[in-house]
Every structure is written in C-alpha cells, then in structure tokens.
Protein backbone atom coordinates (compact mmCIF):
# COMPACT_ATOMS: atom_id res chain seq x y z
CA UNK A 1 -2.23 32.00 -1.34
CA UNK A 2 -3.90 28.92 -1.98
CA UNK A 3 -1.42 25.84 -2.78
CA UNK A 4 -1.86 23.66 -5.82
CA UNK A 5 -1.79 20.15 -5.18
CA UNK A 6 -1.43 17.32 -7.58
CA UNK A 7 -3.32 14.57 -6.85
CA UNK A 8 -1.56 11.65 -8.65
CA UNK A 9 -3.69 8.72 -9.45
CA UNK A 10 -3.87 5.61 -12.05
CA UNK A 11 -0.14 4.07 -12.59
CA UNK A 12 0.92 1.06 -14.69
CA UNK A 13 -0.18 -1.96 -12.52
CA UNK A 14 -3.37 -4.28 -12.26
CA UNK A 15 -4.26 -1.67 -9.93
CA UNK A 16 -5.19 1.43 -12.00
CA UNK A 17 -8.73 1.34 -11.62
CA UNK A 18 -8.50 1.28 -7.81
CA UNK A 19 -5.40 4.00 -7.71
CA UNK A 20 -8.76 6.08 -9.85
CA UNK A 21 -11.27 6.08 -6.71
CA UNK A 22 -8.86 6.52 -4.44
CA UNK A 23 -7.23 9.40 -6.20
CA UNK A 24 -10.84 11.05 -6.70
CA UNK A 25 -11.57 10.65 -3.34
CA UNK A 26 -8.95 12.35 -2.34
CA UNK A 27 -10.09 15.12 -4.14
CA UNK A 28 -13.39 14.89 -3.04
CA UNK A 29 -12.59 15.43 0.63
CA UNK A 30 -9.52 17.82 0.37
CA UNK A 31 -10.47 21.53 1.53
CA UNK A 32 -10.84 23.50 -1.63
CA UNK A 33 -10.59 26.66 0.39
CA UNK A 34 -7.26 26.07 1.79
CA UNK A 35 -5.93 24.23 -1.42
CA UNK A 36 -6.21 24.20 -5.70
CA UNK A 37 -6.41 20.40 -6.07
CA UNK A 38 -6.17 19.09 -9.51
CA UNK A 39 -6.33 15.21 -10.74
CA UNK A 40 -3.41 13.89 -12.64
CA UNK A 41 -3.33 10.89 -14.60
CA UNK A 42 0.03 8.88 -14.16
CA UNK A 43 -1.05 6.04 -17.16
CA UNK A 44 1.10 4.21 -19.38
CA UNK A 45 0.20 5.96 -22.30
CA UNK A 46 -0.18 9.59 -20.95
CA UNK A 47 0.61 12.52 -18.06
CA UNK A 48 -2.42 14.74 -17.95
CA UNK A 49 -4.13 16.85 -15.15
CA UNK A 50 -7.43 17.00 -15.57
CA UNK A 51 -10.35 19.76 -14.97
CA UNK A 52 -13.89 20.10 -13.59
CA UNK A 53 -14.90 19.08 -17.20
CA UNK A 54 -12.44 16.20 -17.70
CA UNK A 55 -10.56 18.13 -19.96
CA UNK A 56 -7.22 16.57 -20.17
CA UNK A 57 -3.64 18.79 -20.31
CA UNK A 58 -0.29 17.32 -20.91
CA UNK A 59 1.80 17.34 -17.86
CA UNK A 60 5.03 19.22 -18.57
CA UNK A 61 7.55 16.20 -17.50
CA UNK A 62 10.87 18.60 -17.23
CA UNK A 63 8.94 20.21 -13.94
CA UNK A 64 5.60 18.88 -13.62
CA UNK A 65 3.42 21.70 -14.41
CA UNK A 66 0.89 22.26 -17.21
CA UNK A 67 -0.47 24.75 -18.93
CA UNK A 68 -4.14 25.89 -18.27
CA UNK A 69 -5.83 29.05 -20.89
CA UNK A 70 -2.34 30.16 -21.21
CA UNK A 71 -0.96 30.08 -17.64
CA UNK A 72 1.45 27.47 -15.98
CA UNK A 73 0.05 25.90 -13.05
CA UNK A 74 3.07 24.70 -11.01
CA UNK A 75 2.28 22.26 -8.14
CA UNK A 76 3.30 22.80 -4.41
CA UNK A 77 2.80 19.49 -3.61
CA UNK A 78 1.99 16.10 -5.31
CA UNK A 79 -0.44 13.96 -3.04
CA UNK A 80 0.47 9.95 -4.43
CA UNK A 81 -2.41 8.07 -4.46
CA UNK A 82 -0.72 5.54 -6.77
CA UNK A 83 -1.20 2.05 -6.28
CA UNK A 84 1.64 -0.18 -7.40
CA UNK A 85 4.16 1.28 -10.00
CA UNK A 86 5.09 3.47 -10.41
CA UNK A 87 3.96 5.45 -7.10
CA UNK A 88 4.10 2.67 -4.39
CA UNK A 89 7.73 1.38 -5.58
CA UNK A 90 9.48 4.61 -5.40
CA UNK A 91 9.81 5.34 -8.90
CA UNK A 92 7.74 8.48 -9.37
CA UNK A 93 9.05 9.85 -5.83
CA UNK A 94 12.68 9.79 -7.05
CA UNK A 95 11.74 11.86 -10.63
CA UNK A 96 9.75 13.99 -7.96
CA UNK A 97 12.92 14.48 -5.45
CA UNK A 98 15.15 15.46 -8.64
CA UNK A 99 12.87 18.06 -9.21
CA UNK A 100 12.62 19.14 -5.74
CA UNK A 101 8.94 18.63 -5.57
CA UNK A 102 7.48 17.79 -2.08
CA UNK A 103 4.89 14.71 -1.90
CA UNK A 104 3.21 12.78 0.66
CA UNK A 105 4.79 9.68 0.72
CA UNK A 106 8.06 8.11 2.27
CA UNK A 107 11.25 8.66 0.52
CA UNK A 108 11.75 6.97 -2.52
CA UNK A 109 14.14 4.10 -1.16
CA UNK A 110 11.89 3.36 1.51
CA UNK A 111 8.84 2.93 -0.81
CA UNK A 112 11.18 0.71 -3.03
CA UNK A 113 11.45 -1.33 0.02
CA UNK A 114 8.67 -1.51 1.61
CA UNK A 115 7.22 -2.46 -2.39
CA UNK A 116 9.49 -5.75 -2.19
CA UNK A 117 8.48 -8.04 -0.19
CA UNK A 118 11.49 -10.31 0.16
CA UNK A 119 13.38 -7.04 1.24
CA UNK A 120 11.10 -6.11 3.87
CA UNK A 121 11.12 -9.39 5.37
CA UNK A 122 14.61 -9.33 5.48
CA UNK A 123 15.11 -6.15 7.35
CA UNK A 124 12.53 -6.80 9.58
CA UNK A 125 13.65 -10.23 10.84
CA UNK A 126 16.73 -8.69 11.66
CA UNK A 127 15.31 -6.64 14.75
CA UNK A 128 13.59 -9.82 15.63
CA UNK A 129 10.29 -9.22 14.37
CA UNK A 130 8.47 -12.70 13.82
CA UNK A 131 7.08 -13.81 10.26
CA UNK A 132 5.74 -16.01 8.01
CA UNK A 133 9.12 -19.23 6.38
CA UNK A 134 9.25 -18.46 3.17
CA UNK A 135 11.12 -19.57 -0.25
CA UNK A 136 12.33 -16.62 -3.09
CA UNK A 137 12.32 -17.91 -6.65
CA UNK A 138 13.04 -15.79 -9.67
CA UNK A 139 11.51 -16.20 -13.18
CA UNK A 140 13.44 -18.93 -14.81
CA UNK A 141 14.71 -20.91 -11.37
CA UNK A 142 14.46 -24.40 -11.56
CA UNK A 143 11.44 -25.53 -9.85
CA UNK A 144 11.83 -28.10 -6.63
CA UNK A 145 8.48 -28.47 -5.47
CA UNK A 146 9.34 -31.40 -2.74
CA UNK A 147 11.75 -29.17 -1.54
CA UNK A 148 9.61 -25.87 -1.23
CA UNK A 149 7.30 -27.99 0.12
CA UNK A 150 9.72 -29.59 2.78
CA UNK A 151 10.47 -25.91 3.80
CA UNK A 152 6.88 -24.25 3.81
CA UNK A 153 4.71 -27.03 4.12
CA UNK A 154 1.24 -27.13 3.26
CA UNK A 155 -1.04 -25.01 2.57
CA UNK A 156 1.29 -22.14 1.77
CA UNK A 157 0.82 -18.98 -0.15
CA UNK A 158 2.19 -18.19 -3.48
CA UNK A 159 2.28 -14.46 -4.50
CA UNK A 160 4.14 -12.13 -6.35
CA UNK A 161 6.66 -9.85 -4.50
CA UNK A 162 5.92 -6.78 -6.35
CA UNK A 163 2.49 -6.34 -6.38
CA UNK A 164 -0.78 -4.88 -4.50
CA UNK A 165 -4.24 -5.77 -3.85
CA UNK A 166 -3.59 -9.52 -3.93
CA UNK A 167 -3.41 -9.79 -7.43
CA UNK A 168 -1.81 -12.78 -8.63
CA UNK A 169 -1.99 -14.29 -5.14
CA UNK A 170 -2.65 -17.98 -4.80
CA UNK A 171 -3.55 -20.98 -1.50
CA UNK A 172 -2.23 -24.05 -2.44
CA UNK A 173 -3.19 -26.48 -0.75
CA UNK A 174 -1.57 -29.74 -2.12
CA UNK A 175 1.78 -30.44 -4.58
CA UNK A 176 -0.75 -30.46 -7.60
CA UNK A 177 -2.30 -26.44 -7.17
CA UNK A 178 1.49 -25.41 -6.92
CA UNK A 179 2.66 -24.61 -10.47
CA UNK A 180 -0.73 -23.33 -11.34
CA UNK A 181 -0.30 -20.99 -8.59
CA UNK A 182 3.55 -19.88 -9.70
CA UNK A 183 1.89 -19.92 -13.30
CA UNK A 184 -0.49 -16.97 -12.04
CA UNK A 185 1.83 -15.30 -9.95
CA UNK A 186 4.18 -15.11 -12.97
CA UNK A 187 1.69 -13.22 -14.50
CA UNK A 188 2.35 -10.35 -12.18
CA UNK A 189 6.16 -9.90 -11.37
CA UNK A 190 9.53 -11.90 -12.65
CA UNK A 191 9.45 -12.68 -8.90
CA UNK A 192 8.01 -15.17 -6.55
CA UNK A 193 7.70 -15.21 -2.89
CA UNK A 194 6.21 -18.61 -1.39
CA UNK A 195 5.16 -18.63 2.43
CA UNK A 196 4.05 -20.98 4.62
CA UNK A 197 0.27 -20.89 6.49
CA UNK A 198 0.33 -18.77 9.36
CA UNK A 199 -2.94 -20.19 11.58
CA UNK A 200 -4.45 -17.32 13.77
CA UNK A 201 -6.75 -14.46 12.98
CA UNK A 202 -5.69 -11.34 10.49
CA UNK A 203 -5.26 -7.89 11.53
CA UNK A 204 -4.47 -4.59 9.57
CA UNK A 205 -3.22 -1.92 11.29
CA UNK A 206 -2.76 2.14 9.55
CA UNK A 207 0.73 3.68 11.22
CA UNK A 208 0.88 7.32 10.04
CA UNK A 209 2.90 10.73 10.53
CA UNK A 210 -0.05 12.71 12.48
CA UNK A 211 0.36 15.84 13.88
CA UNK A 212 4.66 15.54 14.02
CA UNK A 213 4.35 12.31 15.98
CA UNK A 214 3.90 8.52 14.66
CA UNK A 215 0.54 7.16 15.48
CA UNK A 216 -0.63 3.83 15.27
CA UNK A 217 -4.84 4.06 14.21
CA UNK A 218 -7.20 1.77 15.48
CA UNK A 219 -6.26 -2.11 14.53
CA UNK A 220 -8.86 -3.75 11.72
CA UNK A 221 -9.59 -7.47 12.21
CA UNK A 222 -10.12 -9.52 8.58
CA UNK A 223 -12.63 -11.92 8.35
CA UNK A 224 -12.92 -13.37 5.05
CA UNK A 225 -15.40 -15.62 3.60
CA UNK A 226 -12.70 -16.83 1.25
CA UNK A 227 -10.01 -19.11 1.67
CA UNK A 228 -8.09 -16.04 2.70
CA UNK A 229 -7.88 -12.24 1.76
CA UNK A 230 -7.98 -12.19 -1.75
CA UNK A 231 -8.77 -9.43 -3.79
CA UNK A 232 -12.65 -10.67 -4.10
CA UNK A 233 -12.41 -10.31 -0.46
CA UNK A 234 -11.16 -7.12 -0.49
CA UNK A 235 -12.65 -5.26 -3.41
CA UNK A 236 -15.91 -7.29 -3.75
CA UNK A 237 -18.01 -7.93 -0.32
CA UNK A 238 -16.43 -10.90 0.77
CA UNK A 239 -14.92 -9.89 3.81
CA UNK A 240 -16.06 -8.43 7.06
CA UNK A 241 -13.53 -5.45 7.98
CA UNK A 242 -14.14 -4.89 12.10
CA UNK A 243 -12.87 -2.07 13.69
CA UNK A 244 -11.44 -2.28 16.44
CA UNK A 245 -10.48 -5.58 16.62
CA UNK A 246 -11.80 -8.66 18.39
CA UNK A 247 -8.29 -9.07 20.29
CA UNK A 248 -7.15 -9.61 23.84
CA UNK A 249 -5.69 -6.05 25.52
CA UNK A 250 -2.89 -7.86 25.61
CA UNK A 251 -2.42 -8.61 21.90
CA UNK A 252 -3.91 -5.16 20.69
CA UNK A 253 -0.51 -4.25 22.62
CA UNK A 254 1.73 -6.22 20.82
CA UNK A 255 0.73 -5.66 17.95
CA UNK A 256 0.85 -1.50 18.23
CA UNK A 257 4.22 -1.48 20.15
CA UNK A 258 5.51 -4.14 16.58
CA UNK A 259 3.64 -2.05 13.88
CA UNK A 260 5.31 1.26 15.36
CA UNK A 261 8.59 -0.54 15.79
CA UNK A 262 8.32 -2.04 12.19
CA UNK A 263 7.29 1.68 11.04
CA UNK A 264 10.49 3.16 12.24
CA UNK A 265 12.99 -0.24 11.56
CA UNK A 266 11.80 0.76 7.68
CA UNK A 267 12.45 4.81 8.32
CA UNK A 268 8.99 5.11 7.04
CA UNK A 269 6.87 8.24 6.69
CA UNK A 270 3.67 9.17 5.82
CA UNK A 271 0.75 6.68 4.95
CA UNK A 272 1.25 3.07 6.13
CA UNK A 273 -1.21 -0.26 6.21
CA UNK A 274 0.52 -3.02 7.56
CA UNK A 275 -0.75 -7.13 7.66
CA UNK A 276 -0.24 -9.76 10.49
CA UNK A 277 -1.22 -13.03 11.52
CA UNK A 278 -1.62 -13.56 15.19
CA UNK A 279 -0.24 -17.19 15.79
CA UNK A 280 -0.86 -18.59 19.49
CA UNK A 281 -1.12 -14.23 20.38
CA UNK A 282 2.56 -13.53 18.35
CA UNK A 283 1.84 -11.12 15.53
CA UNK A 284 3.87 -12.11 12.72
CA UNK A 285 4.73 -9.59 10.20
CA UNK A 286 3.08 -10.08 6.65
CA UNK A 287 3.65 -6.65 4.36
CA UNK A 288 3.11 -3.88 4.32
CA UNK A 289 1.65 -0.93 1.87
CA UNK A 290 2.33 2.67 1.45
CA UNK A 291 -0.03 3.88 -0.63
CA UNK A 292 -3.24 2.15 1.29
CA UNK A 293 -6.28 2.35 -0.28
CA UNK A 294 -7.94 5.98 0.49
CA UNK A 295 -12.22 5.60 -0.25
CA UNK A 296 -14.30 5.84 2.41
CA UNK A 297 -14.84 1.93 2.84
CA UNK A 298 -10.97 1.13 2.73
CA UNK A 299 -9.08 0.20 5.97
CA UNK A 300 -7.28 3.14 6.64
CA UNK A 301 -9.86 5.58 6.31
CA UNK A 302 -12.44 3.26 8.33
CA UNK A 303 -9.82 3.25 11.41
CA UNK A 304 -9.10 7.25 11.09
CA UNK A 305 -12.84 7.30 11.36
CA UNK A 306 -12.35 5.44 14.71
CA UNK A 307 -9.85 7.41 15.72
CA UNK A 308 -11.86 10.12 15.23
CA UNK A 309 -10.08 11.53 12.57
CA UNK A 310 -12.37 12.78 9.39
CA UNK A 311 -10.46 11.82 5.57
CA UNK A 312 -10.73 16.18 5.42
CA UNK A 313 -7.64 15.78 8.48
CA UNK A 314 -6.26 12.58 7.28
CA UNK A 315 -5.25 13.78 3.74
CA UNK A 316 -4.56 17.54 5.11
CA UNK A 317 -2.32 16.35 7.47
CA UNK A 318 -0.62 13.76 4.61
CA UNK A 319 0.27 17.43 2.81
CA UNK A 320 1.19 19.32 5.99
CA UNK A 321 3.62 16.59 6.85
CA UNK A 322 5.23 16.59 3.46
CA UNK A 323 6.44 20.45 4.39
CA UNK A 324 8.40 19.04 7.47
C-alpha cells in the first residue's frame, strides 16, 4: 500500500510565496510509485489539498483528511515545507502531535526554539558555542540608542527574531539608519534582536537525520554582492552560493564538529540550515532554520547534491525518518 503524504506548503508569513515552490518541489521529486503525495495549502484564509487540476478540497481540521469523489483520504504523513508560521515555529507540529500524525520536522518545542532567535542564542552560549553581542528589545521598550550602540557597536544588524528569509532585516551603519531599521523590523515581529558585525566570511551548513545517523552535508560559502545576505541576495541573483567552501581543512572542521554539536545541544531532528561567521577561523553561531528552503537552487538541496544525495533521497529519507 502506497502512503499518502501531505505536503504542507504556504503559511501566514512574508514567506508564503517561497513556502509555494518549495512545497511543489517537493512534490515534484517525491516517488509517486512508493507514495500518494498531495499539496495542501496551510493559508490564512483556507486548509485545502489540492489535485492534478488545482481543484481545491477543504481539509477536515478535527483529523486532517479530506474528502475526494466521496472517499476520505487520510494522510500517513505530513511533509512541512512551511516557511515561518505556522510550520517553522512549532505551531502546526503541536495540532499535528495531538492528532497523532507523524511529520518530518523536529518536535514542536524544538521548532519553537530554534524559530526564536534570542532563545537559541541563549541555549547555545551555554555549551560555549561562540556568537554574535547582541541587545533584545520588545515592541514598546524605551529606545537607548547610545547605549545599544555602546554594547554592539557599529555597523550592527537589526532584525526581527521571529522571522525567515531576511525579511525585515536591516545594516546600520551609523546612529542615524538605527530607528529606520527598528521601524522595518517592527514590521515583522513585536520583537527585536540587534547584533553586532561579525567580520569574516559566511558559511551555511545543512545538518540532517540521514539514514538513522546525524550528518553534516557539504558546508556552502556566501558571497554576497550586497551589504550582506539579504533577501535580494538570497532570492534574487545577488549572491554567489559555493559549494564546498573556500575554507582552511582546519576550519571546515570546526565548523562540522560545532554545527553537529549545535544540532544535538537543540535535540533537533530532521531538516536543518544553520549560519556562521568565521571571525579570525572561530565560527560563531548566527541561526538557524528548520524548514530550509527545498528548490533545486536552495542551499540544502545544492549541498545534498554534493554529497551525492539526489532531492528523490533527501525528501524520502525526511518521511522515512519521521516513522522512527
């Protein structure tokens, strides 16, 4: 018997639109003879699944299933390809672990974690693991710029802690770009994380569950032709994304033996993408995302492709994992 699988796509963030190509990538690559794979639409206004035809059907939020000419399809699995809330903050996976549906992301605290950025810094600089200063302010705080500014310096980075794909994510580099920058930031989340420059070269680096055993994929160096990895960068050409990285042996070290380390310090499982900044060799620990982005040009799947590992495996072995 072929399993159904719900691929789970769109959410209520800036991200949507992304969360859509990944999702139908997804379901592009996933092996239609060993699996029923339908899209679902997690939107604001609507659950539906979707056919061959676009035909939308309302999901069935007591269990998750739908109805399709008269027969309930009920899901084995849900594959989250949800960027931002509510699939990468751990919403969705704690409706889906009261229903006592299997999915292929962490648990549902750990992606509410890992989605915060303040808490995730805080765990991880408790096992030691360098990082950027930073300064916490929630919508409403009083503003001290001279003291931010004492603490951070200049430049520093203003971004929102609960939120992907660098939206809302600002440089400033002087006193006058730095309430414009909370202004924006605002715009995402109620709260603000301000850090200060880390100077070295940027690395991404995929940690997955592979095969029963946690595996750190070829490291990704970022060079951006912007002032730093913004989401025109990213989404929009203006980056150069080289696999493996131009790093010494001796950092590519360091920086798998920390991204594993940081991967198990957060209980994680399933998909990871993690940032850092190497600073004089040190890498210091930046974010990190659970629900990377999944097309064919997007880190991960360009370093699984190193690693020899074709998005068919990748995303079988995201379901196969759920099962353990």
């Amino acid at each position: 018997m072929k399993q159904n699988i719900a691929i789970v796509m769109g959410g209520y963030s800036s991200e949507v639109n992304i969360s859509l190509t990944s999702g139908n990538v997804v379901y592009k690559h996933l092996n239609k003879e060993k699996y029923n794979p339908y899209r679902v639409h997690i939107l604001k206004d609507k659950w539906v699944a979707l056919d061959d035809d676009n035909q939308e059907y309302p999901i069935n939020r007591s269990d998750f299933s739908f109805s399709l000419n008269g027969t309930s399809v009920i899901f084995d699995c849900v594959f989250n390809a949800i960027h931002g809330a509510p699939g990468e903050n751990g919403t969705l996976l704690a409706y889906f672990n009261l229903i006592n549906l299997k999915h292929t992301s962490a648990p549902f605290y750990q992606m509410a974690l890992t989605f915060n950025k303040r808490d995730t810094l805080s765990v991880v600089k408790e096992y030691g693991i360098k990082t950027a200063v930073s300064v916490y302010l929630n919508k409403g705080d009083v503003v001290d710029l001279d003291a931010i500014i004492n603490k951070v310096g200049l430049p520093c980075f203003v971004k929102p802690n609960n939120a992907g794909s660098s939206y809302g994510v600002s440089k400033a580099h002087t006193k006058a770009e730095m309430l414009p920058a909370l202004e924006k930031a605002y715009k995402e989340d109620t709260e603000i994380l301000i850090e200060s420059f880390l100077d070295g070269p940027e690395v991404s680096v995929g940690v997955i569950h592979y095969k029963g055993e946690t595996t750190v994929l070829p490291i990704t160096e970022i060079v951006t032709e912007n002032d730093f990895f913004d989401y025109e960068a990213k989404y929009e050409g203006k980056s150069q994304e080289i696999t493996p990285a131009r790093i010494s042996d001796e950092e590519k070290v360091k920086v798998e033996e920390i991204a594993k380390k940081v991967y198990k310090i957060l209980n994680m499982s399933g998909f990871s993408r993690s940032e850092y900044i190497l600073v004089n060799g040190e890498p210091h620990f930046l974010e990190m995302n659970t629900v990377p982005g999944l097309t064919e040009e997007s880190i991960l799947p360009q370093q699984a492709k190193v690693a020899g590992i074709s998005l068919e495996e990748l995303f079988d072995n995201a379901i196969q994992s759920a099962f353990l």
